[in-house]
Every structure is written in C-alpha cells, then in structure tokens.
Protein backbone atom coordinates (compact mmCIF):
# COMPACT_ATOMS: atom_id res chain seq x y z
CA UNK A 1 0.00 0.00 0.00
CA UNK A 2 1.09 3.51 -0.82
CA UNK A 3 0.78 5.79 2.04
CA UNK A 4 -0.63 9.60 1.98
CA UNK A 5 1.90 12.24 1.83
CA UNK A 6 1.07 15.37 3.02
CA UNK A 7 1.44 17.12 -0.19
CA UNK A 8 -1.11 15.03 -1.35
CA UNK A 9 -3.61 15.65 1.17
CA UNK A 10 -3.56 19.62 0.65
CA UNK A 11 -2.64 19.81 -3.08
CA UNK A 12 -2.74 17.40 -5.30
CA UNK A 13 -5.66 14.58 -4.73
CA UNK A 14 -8.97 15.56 -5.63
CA UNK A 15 -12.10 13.96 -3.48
CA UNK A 16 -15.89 13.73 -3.82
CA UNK A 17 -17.13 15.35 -0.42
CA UNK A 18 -19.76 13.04 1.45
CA UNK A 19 -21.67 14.36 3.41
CA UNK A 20 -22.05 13.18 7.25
CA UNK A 21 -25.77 13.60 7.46
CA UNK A 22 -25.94 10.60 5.35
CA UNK A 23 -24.38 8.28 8.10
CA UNK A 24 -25.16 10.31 10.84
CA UNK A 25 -28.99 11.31 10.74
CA UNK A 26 -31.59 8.85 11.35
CA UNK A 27 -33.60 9.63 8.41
CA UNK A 28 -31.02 9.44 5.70
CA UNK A 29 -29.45 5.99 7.00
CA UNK A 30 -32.10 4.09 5.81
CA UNK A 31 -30.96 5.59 2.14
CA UNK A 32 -28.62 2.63 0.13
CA UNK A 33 -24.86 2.51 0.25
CA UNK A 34 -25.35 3.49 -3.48
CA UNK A 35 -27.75 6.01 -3.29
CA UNK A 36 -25.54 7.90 -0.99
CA UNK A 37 -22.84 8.05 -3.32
CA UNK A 38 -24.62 8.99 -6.22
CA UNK A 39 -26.31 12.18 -4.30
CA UNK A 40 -22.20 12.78 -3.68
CA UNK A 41 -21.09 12.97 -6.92
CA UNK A 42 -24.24 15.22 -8.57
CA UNK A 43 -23.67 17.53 -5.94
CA UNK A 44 -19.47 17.25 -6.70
CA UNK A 45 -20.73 18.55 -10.11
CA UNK A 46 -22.21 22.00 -8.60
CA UNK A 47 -18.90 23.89 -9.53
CA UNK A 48 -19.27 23.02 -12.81
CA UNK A 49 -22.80 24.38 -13.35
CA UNK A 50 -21.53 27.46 -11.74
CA UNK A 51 -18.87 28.09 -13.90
CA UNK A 52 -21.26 27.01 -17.35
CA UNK A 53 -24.18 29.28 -15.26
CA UNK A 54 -26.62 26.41 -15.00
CA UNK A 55 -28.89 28.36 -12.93
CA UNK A 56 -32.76 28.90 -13.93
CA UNK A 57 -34.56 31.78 -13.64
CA UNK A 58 -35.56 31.32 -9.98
CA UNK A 59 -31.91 30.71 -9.41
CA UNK A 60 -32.27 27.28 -8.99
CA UNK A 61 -28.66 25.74 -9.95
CA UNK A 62 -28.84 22.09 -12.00
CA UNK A 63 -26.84 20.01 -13.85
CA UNK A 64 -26.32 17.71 -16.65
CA UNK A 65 -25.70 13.94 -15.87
CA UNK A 66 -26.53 11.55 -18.21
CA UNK A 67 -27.66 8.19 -17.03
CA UNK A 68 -24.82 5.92 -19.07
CA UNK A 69 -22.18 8.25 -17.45
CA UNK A 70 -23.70 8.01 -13.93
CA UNK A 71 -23.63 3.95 -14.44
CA UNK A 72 -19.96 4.08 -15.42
CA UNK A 73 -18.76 6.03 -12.42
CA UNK A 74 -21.00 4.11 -10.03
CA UNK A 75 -20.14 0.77 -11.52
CA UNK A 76 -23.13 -0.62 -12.39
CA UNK A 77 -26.06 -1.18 -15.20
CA UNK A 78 -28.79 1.53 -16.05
CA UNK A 79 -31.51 -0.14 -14.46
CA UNK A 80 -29.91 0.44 -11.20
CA UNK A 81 -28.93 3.94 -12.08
CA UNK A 82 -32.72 4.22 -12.46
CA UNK A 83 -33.33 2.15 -9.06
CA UNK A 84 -31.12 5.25 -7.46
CA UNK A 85 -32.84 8.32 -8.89
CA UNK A 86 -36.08 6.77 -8.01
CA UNK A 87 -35.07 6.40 -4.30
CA UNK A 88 -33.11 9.72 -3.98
CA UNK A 89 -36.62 11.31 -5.25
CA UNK A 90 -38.35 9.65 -2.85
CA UNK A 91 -35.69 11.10 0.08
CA UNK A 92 -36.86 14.48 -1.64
CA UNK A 93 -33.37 14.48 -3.08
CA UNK A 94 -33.65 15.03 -7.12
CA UNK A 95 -35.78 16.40 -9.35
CA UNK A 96 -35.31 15.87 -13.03
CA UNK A 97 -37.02 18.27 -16.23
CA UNK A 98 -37.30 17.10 -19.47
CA UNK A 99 -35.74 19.50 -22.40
CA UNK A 100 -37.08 17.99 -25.37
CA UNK A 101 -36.42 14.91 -27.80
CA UNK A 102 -32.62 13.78 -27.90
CA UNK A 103 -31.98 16.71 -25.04
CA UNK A 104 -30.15 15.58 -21.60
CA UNK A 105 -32.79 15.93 -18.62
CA UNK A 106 -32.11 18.71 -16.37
CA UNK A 107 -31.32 17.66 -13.11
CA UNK A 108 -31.80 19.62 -9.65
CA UNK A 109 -30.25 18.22 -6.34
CA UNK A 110 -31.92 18.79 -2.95
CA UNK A 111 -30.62 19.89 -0.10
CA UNK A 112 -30.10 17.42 3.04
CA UNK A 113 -32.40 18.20 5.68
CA UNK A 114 -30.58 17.59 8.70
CA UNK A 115 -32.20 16.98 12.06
CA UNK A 116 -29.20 15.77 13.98
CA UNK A 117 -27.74 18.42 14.13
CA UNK A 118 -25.30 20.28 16.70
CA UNK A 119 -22.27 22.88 16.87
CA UNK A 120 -20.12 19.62 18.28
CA UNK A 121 -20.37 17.81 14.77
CA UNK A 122 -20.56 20.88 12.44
CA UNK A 123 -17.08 20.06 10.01
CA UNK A 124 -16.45 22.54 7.25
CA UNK A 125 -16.54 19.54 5.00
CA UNK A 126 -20.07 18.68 5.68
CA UNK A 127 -21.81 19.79 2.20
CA UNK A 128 -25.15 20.40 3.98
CA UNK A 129 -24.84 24.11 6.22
CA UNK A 130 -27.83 25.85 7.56
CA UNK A 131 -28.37 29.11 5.75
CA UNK A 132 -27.10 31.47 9.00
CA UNK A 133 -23.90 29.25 9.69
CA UNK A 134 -21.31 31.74 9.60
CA UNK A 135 -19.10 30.93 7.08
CA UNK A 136 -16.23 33.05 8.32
CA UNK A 137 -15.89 30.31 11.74
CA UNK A 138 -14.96 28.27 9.56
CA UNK A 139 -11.58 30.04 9.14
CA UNK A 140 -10.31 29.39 12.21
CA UNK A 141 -9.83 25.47 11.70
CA UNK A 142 -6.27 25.19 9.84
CA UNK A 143 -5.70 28.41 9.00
CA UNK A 144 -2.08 28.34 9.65
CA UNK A 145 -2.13 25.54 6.58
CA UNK A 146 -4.91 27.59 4.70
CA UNK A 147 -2.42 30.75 4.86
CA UNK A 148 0.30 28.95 4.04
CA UNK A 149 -1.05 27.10 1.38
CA UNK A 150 -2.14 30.27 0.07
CA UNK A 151 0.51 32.74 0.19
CA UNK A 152 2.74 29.98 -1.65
CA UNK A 153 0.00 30.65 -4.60
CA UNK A 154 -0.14 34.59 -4.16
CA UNK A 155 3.79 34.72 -4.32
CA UNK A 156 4.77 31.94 -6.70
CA UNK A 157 6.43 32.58 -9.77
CA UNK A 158 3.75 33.20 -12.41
CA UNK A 159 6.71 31.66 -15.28
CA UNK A 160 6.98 28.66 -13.18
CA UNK A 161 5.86 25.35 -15.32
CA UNK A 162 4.30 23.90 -12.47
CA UNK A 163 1.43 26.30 -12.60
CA UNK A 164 0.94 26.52 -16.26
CA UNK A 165 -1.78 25.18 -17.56
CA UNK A 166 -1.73 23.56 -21.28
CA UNK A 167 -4.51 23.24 -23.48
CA UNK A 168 -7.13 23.22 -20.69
CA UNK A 169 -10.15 21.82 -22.26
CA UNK A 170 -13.44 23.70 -22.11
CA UNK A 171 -15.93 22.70 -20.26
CA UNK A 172 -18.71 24.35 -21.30
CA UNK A 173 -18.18 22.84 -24.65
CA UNK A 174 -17.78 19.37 -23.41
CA UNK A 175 -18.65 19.78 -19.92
CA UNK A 176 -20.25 15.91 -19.98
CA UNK A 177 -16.68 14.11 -21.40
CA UNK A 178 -14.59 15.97 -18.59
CA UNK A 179 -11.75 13.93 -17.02
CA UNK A 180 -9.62 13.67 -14.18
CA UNK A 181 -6.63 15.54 -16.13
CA UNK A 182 -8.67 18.15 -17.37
CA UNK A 183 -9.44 19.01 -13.77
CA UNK A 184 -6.17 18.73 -12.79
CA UNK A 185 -5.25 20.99 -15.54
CA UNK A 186 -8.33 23.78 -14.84
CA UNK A 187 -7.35 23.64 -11.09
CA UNK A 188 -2.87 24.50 -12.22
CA UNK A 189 -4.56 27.03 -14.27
CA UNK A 190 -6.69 29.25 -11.74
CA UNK A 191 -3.64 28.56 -9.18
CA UNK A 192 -1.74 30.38 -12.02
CA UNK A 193 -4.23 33.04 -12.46
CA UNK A 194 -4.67 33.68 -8.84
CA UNK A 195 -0.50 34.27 -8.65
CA UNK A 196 -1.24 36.24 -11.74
CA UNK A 197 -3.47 38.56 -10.38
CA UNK A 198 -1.99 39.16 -6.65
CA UNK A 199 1.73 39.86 -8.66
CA UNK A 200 0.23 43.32 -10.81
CA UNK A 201 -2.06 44.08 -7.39
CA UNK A 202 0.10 42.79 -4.32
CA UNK A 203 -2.47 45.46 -2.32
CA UNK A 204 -4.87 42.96 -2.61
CA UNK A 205 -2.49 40.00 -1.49
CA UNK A 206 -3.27 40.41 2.29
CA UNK A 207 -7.11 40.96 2.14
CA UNK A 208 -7.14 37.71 -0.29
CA UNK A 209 -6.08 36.18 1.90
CA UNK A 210 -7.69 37.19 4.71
CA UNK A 211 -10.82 36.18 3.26
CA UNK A 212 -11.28 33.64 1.35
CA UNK A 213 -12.52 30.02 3.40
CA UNK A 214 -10.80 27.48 3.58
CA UNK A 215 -12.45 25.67 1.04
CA UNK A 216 -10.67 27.20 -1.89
CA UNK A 217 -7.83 25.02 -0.89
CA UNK A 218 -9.69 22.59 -2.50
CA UNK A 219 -11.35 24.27 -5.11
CA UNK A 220 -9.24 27.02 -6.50
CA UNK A 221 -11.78 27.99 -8.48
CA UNK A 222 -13.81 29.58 -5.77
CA UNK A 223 -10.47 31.50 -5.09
CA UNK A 224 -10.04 32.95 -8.42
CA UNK A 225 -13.53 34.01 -8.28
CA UNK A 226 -12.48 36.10 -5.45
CA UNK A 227 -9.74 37.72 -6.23
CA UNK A 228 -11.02 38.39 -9.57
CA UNK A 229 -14.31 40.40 -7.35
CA UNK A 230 -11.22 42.13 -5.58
CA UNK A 231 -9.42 43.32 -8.74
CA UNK A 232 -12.75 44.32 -10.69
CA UNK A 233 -13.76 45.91 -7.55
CA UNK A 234 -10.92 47.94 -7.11
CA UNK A 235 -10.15 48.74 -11.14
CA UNK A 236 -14.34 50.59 -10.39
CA UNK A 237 -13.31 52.39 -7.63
CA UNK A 238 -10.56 54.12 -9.17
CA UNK A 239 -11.84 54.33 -12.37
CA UNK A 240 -14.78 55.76 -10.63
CA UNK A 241 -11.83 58.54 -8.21
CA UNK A 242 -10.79 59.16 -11.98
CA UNK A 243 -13.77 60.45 -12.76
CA UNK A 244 -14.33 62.34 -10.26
CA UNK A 245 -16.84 60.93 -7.87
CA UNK A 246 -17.30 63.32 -4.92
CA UNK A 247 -17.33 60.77 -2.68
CA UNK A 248 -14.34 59.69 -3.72
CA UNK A 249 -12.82 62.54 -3.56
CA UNK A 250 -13.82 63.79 -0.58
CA UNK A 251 -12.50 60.27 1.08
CA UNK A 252 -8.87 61.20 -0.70
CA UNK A 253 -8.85 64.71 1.42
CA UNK A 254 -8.80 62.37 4.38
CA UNK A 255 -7.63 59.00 3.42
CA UNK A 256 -5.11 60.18 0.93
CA UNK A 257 -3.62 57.00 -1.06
CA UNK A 258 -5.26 54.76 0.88
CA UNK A 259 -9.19 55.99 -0.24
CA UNK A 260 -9.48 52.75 -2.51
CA UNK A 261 -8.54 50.01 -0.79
CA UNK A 262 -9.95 51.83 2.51
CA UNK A 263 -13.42 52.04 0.46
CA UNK A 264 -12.75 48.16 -1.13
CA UNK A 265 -12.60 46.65 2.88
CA UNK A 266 -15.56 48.48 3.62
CA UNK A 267 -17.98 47.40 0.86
CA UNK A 268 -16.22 44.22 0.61
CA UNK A 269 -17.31 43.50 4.57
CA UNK A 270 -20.47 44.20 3.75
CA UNK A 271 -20.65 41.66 1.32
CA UNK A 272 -19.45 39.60 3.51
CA UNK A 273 -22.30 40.12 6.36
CA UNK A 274 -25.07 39.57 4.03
CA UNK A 275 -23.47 36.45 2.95
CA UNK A 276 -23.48 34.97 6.50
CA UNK A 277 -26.94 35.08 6.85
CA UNK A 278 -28.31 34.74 3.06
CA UNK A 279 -25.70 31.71 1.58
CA UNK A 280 -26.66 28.22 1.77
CA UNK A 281 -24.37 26.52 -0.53
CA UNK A 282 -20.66 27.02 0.58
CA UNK A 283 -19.81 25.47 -3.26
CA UNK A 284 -21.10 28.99 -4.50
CA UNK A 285 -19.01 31.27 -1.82
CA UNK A 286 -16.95 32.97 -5.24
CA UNK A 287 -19.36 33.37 -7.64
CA UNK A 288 -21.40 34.85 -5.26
CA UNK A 289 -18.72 36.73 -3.76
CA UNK A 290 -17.75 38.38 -6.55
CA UNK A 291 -21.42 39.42 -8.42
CA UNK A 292 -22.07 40.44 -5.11
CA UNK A 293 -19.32 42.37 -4.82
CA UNK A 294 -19.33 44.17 -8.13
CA UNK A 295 -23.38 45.15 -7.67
CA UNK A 296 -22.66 46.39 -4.39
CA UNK A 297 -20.05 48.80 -5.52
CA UNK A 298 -21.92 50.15 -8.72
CA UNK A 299 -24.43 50.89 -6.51
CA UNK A 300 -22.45 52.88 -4.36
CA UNK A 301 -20.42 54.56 -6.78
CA UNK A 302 -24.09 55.54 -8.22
CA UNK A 303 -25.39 56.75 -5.23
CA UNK A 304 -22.54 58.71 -4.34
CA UNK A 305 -22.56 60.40 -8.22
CA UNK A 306 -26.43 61.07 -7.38
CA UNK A 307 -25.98 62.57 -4.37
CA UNK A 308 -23.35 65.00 -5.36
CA UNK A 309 -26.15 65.99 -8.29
CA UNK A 310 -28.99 66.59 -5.62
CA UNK A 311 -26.98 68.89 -3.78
C-alpha cells in the first residue's frame, strides 16, 4: 500500500465530499450505500454548473448527468442507475425536467435536511450548512495551513511550469466528457491566475487572503472568483476617483492613497455580512462573492454620483 503524503492531502488529490448527514442522521441511513454516493457525486458537479451558469430563472442551480455516465462512475447497469434516482426522489433528493427529444434531462439536487444536528459535529466539510452558519468560523480550523497554502499561490512565480496550464479543455463545450486531467489541468490554471493577479495588485495579497474560506484550498476555483471580485472591484473604484466621484474625492482629502482600498474593505465586509446570513451553498461562496461584490459597488459609486447631483 502507498501511504498519503502530506502534499497530497492539501494539493494534489482531488475527493468527492460526502456528506455526514448521510451516516449520521436517522432519516437518511435508511438511504442505500449506493444512493448515498450517487447524491455525492451530482452535488461534486455543482462547480461546474456554476462556472457554465446552469442556474434557472428562480436561481435554482442544475446540472447535466446523463444516465450511461452516472452507471460508469457508479459501476453498475442503467436499471440500477434508475433504481437510485427513483429512491433519492423519494428522500426528496432530485428532481429531473425534461428539455425535449434527444436533449439531456435537467437535473436539480436537494438539499439534506438535517435533524441531527449540533455545533459539536458541524465540520467545514459537511456539504449540507444551515443558511445562517457563519461561514467566516470556519476560518479558524487550519488556518495556519490555509495561509500557508495560500501565500505559496499569491507569491509563486507566475513563469513557473508547475502552474501553467496547457490546453485546458473547455468545459462548457464538453462539460459531460470531462476527465480527471482536465481538472487537474483547470485547477494549475486558476492557481496560475490567482499568482497572476496578486503579482500586478500585491495590495490585494493580504485581504485575499484574509478572506477567502478554507475551502478554496480545494477548489481554486472559488479562489479565483475572489480575487477576480477584488481586482474588478478595485479597477471601479478608481476608475470611478478618476472620474471624479465626490465621494471619492472627498474620502482622498482624508484618506489620501489609501481611499481605494480603505473604500474596497468596507464594501467588501459588507458583502461579507449579508453572505453569513443569506448563503446556503458554501460550493457557490466565489461566484457569489464576486457578483455580489461588483453590484454592491456600482451601486455605491451611483449613489454617491447622485448625491453629489442633488446637492
């Protein structure tokens, strides 16, 4: 047997996250060993429908998994693929919507219910969190690691090979024939970007890192998504001190250099407030993060420009 290295456990392995309500809640126990692993890997496909915006009108996210592929990565025939959708509907788990002759069916995962529930078994890695868990708690588990892992990506070498991605497929035009290396590939490539980003705005290295969870270690994805919000953030604030918003400029009287990124940590905490008590999927922390983000600073740029006007 080949033992874990450390390296692996933090960088380089990639895992389906299971969630503990399954084994731990009364209800959900009585689901198949099969069944539980199938919910697992539709709901390890969230991140993709993010980044291909699968989300409906209501803002309902889905995905696209066709039955054959669903057999192949469970290891077994169709019938039973069609055995497990029927009793994950049943737990109120999936919901599928026809699109039409020779179209995959849309497919929408539920969320877990959990009713064992306490602060003693809450784990960051649990995919199910109550809509008001503060997400920001989180942070505290690992963070030396987190940091670490992190600052080794906002300082590395953006010409070092390691990070470079090469011929990263796209998924959104073949998001259903993805593979392991493609993945492997996508995730080299947003470390890269990341490094990318925090090397022409190092201002934005500490707050980066300051808050993103510590998921991202395991989805880099959801950390390029924030530092992207950061540096679009920042590029409308001083486009907007260009301009001459009064707000702005009446901040750089007092602030001086410092009226940007002063402005940034302010609007950029109160992102982060709402989001404690208004996101239920962790998955979606940096997409939601950064729209957020760039609404929330429109708007204020707007109402600053407005009330400058009224005056």
């Amino acid at each position: 047997m080949e033992r874990t290295k450390l390296n692996q456990v933090v960088t380089s392995e990639r895992f389906i996250m299971f969630s503990k309500a399954l084994i731990e809640d009364d209800y959900y126990k009585k689901m198949k060993p099969e069944s539980k692993l199938a919910y697992s890997l539709l709901r390890n496909r969230f991140n993709l429908s993010i980044s291909n915006e699968w989300i409906d009108s209501k803002g309902d996210v889905y995905l696209y998994y066709p039955n054959e592929r669903l057999a192949e990565d469970l290891n077994v025939g169709k019938d039973k693929v069609i055995r497990i959708k029927k009793e994950l509907h049943e737990f109120g788990l999936l919901e599928e919507e026809r699109q039409g002759f020779n179209k995959p069916n849309r497919i929408y995962v539920g969320n877990l219910e959990v009713r064992k529930f306490t602060e003693n078994n809450l784990d960051i890695s649990d995919t199910k969190v109550v809509a008001k868990y503060d997400f920001r708690k989180s942070q505290n588990a690992n963070t030396g690691s987190r940091k670490t892992r992190l600052q080794e990506v906002a300082n590395y070498d953006t010409n070092n090979t390691e990070l470079s991605d090469t011929n990263s497929n796209n998924t959104e035009t073949k998001p259903l024939e993805e593979d392991d290396q493609n993945n492997k590939s996508r995730d080299q490539n947003s470390f890269q970007k990341i490094a990318e980003h925090i090397s022409i705005h190092p201002e934005l290295r500490e707050l980066f890192l300051e808050i993103t969870p510590q998921q991202a270690l395991n989805d880099p994805q959801t950390g390029l998504s924030i530092v992207e919000g950061l540096v679009q953030a920042e590029n409308a604030l001083e486009d907007g001190l260009k301009k001459g918003n009064s707000k702005m400029l009446e901040n750089q009287i007092i602030f001086g250099d410092q009226v940007v990124m002063r402005q940034l940590k302010i609007v950029v905490q109160e992102q982060l407030d709402y989001m404690t008590s208004h996101l239920v999927e962790p998955t979606a922390f940096g997409s939601y993060f950064k729209r957020g983000l760039k609404n929330r600073i429109v708007i204020w740029l707007e109402t600053a420009s407005l009330k400058n006007h009224l005056q």
